[in-house]
C-alpha atoms as a PDB file:
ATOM      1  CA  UNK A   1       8.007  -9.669  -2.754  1.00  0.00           C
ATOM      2  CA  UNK A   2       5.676  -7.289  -0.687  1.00  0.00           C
ATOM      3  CA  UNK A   3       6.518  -3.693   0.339  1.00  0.00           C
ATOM      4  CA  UNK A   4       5.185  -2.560   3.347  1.00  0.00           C
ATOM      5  CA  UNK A   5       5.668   1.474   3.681  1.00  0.00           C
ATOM      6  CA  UNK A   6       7.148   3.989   1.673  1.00  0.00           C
ATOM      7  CA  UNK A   7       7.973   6.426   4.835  1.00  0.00           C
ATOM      8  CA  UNK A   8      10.782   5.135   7.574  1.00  0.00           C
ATOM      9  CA  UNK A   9       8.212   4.198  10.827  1.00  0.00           C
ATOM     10  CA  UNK A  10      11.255   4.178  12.417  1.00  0.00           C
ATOM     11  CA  UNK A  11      15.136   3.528  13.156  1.00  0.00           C
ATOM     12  CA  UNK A  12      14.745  -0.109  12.193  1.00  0.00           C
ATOM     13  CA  UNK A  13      11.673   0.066   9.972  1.00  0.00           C
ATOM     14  CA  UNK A  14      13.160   0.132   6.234  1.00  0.00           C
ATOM     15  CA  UNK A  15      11.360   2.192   3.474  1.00  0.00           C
ATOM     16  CA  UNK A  16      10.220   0.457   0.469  1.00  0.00           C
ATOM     17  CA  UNK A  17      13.104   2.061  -1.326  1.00  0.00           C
ATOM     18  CA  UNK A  18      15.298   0.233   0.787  1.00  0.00           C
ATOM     19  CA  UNK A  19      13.090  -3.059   0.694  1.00  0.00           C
ATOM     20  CA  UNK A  20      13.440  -2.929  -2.815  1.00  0.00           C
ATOM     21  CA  UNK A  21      16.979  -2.060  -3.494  1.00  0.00           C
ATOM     22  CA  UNK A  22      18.030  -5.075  -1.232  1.00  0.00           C
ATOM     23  CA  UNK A  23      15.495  -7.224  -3.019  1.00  0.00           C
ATOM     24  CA  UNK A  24      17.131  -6.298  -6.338  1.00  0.00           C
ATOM     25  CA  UNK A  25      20.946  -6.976  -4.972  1.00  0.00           C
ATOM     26  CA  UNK A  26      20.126 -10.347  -3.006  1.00  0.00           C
ATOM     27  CA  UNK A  27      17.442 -12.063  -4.588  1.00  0.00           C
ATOM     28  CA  UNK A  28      16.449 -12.568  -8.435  1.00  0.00           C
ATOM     29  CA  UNK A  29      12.978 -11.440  -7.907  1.00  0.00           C
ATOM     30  CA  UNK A  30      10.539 -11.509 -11.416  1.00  0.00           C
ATOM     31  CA  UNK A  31       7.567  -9.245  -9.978  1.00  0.00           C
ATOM     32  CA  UNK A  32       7.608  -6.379  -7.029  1.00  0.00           C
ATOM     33  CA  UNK A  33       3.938  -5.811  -5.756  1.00  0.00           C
ATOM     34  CA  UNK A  34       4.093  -2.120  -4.710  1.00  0.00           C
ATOM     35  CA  UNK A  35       1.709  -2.856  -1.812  1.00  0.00           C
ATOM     36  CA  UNK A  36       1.479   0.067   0.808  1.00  0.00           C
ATOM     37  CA  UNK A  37      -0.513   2.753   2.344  1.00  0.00           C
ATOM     38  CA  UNK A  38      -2.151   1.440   5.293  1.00  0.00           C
ATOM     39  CA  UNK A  39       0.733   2.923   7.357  1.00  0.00           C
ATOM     40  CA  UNK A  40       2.186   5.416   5.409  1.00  0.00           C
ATOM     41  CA  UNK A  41      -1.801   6.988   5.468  1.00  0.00           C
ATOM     42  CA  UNK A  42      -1.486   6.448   9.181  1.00  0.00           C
ATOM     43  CA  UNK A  43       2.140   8.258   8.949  1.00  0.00           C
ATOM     44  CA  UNK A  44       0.970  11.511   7.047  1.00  0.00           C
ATOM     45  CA  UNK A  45      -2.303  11.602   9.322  1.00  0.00           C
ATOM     46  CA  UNK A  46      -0.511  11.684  12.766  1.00  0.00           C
ATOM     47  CA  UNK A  47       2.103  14.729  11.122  1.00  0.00           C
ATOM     48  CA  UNK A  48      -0.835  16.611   9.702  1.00  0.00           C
ATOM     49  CA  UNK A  49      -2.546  16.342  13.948  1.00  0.00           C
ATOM     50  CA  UNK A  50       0.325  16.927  15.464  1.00  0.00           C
ATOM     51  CA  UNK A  51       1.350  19.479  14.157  1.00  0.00           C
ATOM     52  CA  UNK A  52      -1.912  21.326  14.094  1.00  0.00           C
ATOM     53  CA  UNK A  53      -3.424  20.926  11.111  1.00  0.00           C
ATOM     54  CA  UNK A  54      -6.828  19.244   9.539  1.00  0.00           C
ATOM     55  CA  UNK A  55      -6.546  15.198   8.676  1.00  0.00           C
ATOM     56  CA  UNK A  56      -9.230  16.674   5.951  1.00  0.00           C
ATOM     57  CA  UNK A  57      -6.944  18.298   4.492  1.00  0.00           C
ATOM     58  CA  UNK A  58      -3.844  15.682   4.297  1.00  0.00           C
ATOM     59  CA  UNK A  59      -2.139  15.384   0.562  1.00  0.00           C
ATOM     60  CA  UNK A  60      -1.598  11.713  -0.712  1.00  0.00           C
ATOM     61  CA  UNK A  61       0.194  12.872  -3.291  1.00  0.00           C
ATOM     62  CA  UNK A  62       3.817  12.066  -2.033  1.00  0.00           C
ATOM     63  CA  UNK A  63       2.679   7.779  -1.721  1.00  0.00           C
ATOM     64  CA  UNK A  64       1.434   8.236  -5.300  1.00  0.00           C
ATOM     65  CA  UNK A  65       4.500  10.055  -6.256  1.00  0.00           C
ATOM     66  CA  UNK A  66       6.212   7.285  -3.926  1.00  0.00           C
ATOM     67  CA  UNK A  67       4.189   3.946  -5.846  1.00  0.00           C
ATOM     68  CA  UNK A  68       5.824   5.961  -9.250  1.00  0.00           C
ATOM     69  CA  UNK A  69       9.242   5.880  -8.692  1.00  0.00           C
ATOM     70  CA  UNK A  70       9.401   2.250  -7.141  1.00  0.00           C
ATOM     71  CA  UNK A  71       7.761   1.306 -10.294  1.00  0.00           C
ATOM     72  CA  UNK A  72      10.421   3.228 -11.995  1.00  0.00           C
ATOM     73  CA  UNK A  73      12.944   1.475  -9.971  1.00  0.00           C
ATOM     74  CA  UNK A  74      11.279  -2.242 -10.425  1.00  0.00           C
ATOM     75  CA  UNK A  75      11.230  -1.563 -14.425  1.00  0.00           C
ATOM     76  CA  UNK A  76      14.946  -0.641 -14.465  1.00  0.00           C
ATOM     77  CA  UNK A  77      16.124  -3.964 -13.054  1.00  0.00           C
ATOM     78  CA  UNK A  78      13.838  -5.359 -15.129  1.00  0.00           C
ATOM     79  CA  UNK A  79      10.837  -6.934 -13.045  1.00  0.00           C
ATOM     80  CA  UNK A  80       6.979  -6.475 -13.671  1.00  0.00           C
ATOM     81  CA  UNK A  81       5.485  -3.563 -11.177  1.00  0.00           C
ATOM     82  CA  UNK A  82       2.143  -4.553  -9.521  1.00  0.00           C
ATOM     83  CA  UNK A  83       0.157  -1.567  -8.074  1.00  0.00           C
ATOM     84  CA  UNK A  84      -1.679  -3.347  -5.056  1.00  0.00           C
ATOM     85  CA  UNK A  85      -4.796  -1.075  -4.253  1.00  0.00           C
ATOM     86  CA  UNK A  86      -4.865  -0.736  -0.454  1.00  0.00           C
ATOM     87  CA  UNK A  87      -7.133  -2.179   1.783  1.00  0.00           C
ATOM     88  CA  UNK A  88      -9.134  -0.425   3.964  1.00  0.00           C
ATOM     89  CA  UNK A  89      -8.965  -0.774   7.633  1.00  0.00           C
ATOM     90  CA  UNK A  90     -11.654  -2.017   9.919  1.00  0.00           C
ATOM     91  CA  UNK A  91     -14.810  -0.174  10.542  1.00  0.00           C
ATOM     92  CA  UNK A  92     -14.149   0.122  14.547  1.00  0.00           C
ATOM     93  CA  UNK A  93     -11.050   2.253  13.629  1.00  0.00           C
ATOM     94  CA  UNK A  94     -10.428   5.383  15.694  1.00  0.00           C
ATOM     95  CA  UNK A  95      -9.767   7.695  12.252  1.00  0.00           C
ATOM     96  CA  UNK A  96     -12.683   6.129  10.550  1.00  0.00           C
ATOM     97  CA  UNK A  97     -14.385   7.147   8.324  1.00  0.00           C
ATOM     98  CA  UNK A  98     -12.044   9.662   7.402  1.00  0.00           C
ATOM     99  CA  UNK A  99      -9.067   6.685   7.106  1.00  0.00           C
ATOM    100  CA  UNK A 100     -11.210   4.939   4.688  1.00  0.00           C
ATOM    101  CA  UNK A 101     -11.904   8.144   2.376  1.00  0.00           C
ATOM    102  CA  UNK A 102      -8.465   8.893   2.309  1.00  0.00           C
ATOM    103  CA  UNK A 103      -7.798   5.041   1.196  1.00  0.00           C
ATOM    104  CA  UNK A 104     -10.579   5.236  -1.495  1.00  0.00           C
ATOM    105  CA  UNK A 105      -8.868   8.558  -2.397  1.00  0.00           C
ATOM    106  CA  UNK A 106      -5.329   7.249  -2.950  1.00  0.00           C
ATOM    107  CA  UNK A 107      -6.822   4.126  -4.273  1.00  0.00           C
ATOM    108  CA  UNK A 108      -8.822   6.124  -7.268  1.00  0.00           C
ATOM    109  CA  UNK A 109      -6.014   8.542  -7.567  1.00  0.00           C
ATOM    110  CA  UNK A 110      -3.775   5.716  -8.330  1.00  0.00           C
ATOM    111  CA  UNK A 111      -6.154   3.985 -10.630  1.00  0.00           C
ATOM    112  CA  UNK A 112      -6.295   7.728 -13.000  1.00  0.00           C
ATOM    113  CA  UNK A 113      -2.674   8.570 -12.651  1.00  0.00           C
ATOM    114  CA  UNK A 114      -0.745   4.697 -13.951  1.00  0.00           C
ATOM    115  CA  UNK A 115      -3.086   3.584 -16.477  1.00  0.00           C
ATOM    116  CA  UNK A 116      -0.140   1.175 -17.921  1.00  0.00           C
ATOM    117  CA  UNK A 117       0.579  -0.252 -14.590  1.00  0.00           C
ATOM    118  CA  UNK A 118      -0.985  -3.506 -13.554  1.00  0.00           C
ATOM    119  CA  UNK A 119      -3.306  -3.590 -10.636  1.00  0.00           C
ATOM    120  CA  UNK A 120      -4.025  -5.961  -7.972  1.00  0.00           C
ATOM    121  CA  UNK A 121      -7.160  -5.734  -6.175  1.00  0.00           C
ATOM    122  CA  UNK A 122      -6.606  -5.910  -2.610  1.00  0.00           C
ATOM    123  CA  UNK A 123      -9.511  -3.936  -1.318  1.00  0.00           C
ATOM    124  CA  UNK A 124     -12.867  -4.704  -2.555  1.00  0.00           C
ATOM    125  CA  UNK A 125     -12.852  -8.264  -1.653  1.00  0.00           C
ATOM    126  CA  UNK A 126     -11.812  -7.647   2.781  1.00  0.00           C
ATOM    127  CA  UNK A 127     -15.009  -8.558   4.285  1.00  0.00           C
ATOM    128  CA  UNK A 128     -15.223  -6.625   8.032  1.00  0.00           C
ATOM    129  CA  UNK A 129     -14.887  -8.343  10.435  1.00  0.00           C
ATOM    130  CA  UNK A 130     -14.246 -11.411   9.346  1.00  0.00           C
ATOM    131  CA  UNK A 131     -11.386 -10.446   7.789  1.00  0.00           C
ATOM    132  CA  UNK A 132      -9.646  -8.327  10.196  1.00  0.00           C
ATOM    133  CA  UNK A 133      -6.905  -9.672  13.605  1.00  0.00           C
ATOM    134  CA  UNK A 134      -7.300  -5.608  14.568  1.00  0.00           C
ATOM    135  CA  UNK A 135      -8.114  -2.433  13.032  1.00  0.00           C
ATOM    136  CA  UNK A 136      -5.422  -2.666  10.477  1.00  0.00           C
ATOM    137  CA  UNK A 137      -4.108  -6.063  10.396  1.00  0.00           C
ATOM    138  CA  UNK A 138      -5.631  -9.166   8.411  1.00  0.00           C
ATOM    139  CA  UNK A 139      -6.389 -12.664   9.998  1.00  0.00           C
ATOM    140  CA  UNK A 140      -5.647 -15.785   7.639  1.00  0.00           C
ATOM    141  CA  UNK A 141      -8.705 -15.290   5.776  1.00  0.00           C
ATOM    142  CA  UNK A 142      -7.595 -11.903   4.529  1.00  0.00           C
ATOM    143  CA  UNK A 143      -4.029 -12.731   4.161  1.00  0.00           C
ATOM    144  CA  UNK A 144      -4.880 -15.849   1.807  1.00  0.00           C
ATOM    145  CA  UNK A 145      -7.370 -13.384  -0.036  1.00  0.00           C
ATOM    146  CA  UNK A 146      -4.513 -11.366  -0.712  1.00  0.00           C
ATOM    147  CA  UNK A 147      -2.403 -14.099  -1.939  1.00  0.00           C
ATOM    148  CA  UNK A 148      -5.386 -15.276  -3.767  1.00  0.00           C
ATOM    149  CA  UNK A 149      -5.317 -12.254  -6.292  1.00  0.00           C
ATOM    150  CA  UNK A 150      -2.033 -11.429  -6.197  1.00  0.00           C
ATOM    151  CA  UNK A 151      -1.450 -14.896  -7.531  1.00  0.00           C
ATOM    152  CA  UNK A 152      -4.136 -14.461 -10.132  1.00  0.00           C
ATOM    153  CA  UNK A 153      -3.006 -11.287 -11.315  1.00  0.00           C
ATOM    154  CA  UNK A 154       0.498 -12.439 -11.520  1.00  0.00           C
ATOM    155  CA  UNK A 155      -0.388 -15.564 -13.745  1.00  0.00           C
ATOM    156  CA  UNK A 156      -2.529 -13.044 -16.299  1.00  0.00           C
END
């Protein structure tokens, strides 16, 4: 199972809350991979500009908060909770470098703040460009990397 975003990206977009909650009543899942932050980075950054204020600035805090409480949530119904690092995006992004900072930021934040939580890597490894369709989506290459270690961690 792979969560996309913790925030609602829209009408028809559902949180990870709600991804996981319908996982957990449908489907006899073993493992949730909390994977996210991509968009919910991209989410936070457009509030903080448009409504005035400095990207520099923006506090990650509530997708850490966020990657807690699904793990809370996984744990109660029993599955094993895999904290998937987030990627960064590619280097021709328009919010780059700042995007990537705020990734490495979450990303080490993450690392300090659930030391019992398992980790898969699915940063270090994204080679740009070879690895990227667009700024923030992966081609097959990057996908099957992904799969690669989530795999690998899994099986550990």
């Amino acid at each position: 199972m792979l969560l996309i975003s913790t925030f609602s990206l829209g009408p028809t977009w559902p949180t990870a809350f709600t991804q996981l909650n319908m996982a957990i009543a449908s489907d006899t899942p073993d493992v949730a991979i909390l994977s996210f932050g991509t968009n919910d980075i991209l989410f936070l950054y457009n509030v903080v500009v448009n409504w005035g204020g400095n990207p520099s600035t923006l506090d990650i805090g509530q997708i850490i908060t966020n990657y807690r409480s699904l793990a809370d949530i996984a744990t109660q119904a029993n599955l094993s909770a895999f904290f998937a690092l987030t990627p960064p995006v590619k280097s021709t992004y328009i919010h780059n470098p700042l995007y990537n900072d705020l990734v490495n930021d979450m990303n080490n934040r993450l690392r300090h703040t659930s030391s019992a939580e398992r980790f898969i890597d699915f940063h270090t490894f994204m080679v740009d460009p070879t690895d990227f369709l667009n700024d923030l989506h992966f081609t097959n290459s990057g996908q099957t990397k992904r799969t690669t270690a989530a795999v690998q961690e899994i099986k550990n």
